[in-house]
Protein backbone atom coordinates (compact mmCIF):
# COMPACT_ATOMS: atom_id res chain seq x y z
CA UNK A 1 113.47 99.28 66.78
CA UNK A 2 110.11 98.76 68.56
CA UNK A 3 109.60 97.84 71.86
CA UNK A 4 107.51 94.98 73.34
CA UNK A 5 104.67 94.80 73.72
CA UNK A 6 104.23 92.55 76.92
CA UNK A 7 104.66 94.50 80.02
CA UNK A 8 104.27 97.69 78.83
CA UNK A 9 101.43 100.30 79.72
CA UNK A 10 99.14 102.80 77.63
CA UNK A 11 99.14 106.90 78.09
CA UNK A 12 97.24 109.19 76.31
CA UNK A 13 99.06 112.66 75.89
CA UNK A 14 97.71 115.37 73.93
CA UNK A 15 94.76 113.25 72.69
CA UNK A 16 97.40 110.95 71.11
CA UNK A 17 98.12 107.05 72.49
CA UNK A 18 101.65 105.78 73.43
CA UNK A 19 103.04 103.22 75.30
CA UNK A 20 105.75 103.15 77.61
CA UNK A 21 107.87 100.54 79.16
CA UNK A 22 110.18 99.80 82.03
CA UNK A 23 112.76 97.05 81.92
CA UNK A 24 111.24 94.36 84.13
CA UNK A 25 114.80 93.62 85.91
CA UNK A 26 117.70 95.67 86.18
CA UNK A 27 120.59 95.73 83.92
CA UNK A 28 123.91 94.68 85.72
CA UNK A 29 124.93 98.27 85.63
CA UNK A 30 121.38 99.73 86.93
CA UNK A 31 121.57 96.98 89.58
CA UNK A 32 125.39 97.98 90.60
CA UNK A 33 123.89 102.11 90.51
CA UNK A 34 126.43 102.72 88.12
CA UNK A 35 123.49 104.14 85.26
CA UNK A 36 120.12 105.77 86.12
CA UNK A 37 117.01 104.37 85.98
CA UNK A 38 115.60 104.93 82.40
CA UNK A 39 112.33 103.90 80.36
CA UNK A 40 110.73 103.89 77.11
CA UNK A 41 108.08 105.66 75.03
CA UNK A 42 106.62 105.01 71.43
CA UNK A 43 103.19 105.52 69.99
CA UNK A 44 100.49 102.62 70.69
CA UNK A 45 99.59 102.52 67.24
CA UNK A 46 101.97 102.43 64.50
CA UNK A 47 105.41 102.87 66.62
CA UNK A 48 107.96 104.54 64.57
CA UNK A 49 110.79 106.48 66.81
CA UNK A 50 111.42 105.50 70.39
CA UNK A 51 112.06 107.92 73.51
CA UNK A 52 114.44 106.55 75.77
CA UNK A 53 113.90 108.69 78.66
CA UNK A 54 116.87 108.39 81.35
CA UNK A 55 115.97 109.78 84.99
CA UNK A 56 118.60 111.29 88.05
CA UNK A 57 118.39 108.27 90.34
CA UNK A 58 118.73 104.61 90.43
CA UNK A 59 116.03 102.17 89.93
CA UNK A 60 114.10 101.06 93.29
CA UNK A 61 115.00 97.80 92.72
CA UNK A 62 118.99 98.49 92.68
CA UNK A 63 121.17 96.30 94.66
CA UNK A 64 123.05 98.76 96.87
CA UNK A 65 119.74 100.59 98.22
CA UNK A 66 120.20 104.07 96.64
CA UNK A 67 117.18 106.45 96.54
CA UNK A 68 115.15 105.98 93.62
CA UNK A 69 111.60 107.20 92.56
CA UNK A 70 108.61 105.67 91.55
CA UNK A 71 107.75 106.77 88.22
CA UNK A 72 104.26 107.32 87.95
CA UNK A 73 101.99 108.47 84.79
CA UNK A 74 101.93 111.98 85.36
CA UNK A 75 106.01 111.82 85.42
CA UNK A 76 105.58 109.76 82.18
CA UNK A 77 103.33 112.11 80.62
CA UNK A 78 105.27 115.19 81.73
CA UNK A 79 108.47 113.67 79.93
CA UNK A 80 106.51 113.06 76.62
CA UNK A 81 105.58 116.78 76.67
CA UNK A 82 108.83 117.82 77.02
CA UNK A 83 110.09 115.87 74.50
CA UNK A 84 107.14 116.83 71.94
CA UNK A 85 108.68 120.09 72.69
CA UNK A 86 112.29 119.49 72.32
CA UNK A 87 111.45 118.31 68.81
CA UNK A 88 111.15 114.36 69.20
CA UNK A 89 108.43 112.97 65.98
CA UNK A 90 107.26 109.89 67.21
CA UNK A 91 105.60 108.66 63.98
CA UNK A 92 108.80 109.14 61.65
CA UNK A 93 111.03 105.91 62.13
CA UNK A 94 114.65 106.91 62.90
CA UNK A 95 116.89 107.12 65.70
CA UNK A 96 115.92 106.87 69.09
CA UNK A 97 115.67 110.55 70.92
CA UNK A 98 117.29 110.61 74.06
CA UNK A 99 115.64 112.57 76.85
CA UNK A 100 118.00 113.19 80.36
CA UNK A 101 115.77 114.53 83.07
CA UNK A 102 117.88 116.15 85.64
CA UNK A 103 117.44 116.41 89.55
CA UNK A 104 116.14 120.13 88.79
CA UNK A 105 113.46 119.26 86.24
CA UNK A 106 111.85 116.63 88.47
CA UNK A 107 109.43 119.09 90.40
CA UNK A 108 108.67 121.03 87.36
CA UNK A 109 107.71 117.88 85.77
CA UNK A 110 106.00 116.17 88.72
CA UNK A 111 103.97 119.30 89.59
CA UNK A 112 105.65 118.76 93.59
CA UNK A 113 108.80 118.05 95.39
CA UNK A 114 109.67 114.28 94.52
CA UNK A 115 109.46 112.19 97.08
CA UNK A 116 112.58 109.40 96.98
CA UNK A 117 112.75 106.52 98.42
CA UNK A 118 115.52 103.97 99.91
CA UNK A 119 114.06 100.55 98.48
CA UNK A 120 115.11 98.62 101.62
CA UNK A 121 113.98 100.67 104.30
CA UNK A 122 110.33 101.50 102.65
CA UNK A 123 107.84 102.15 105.23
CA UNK A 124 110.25 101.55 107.70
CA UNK A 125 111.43 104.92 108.65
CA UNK A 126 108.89 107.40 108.77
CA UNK A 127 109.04 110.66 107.07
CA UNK A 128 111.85 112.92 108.83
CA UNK A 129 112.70 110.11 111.11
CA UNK A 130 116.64 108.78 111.65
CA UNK A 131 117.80 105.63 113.33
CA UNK A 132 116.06 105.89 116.19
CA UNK A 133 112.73 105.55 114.81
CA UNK A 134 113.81 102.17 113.08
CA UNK A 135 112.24 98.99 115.08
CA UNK A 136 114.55 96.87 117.43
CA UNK A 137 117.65 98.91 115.64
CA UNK A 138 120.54 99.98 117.67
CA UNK A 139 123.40 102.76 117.03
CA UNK A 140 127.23 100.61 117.02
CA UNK A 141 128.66 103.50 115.80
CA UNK A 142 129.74 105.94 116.90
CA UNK A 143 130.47 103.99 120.34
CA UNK A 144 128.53 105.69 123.13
């Protein structure tokens, strides 16, 4: 089945177009943390098999706050590769292939450590920081 159109972006990877997609709002179970974050790849022009490409963390708009990651083009395009390799033919119509990226993989594939983030404390804390580097915050707990 193809994907939409609307809201999707364009990648070109190994001189060849595709588009990929992220849900635009969670599903109940990406919202709850209870799946990883995942997205979609087909080619721009005549679509035939989709990649469903399913990543280690939650989605940075989750409900509980987990760490998530941004995905970004070069993650995108690093995930097509892989599956190119892993013997996924977008232009024969079929199944979708599945592609699980695990916590391991991500530096390979982004080229550099990944850097999460907790979607309700972004920008807050700065990098290395704890609780005492959030503003007008104060420890309960433990009691001191």
């Amino acid at each position: 089945m193809a994907m939409p159109k609307k809201g999707s972006r364009l990648i070109t990877v190994a001189g060849t177009m595709f588009r990929w997609r992220i849900r635009h709002r969670p599903t109940y179970s990406e919202g709850n943390g209870w799946t990883p974050m995942s997205f979609s790849v087909e080619l721009a022009a005549q679509p035939g098999s989709v990649l469903k490409i399913t990543l280690p963390c939650a989605r940075p708009d989750n409900w509980l706050g987990e760490r998530a990651i941004a995905v970004r083009p070069i993650l995108v395009a690093a995930a097509i590769r892989r599956a190119l390799d892993e013997g996924w033919t977008p232009d024969l119509r079929g199944r979708a292939f599945s592609l699980d990226i695990t916590e391991d993989e991500l530096p390979d594939l982004l080229g550099e450590p990944p850097n999460y983030v907790i979607p309700f404390l972004w920008g807050v804390i700065p990098l290395g920081g704890g609780m005492k580097d959030l503003p007008r915050a104060r420890q309960i707990w433990p009691p001191q």
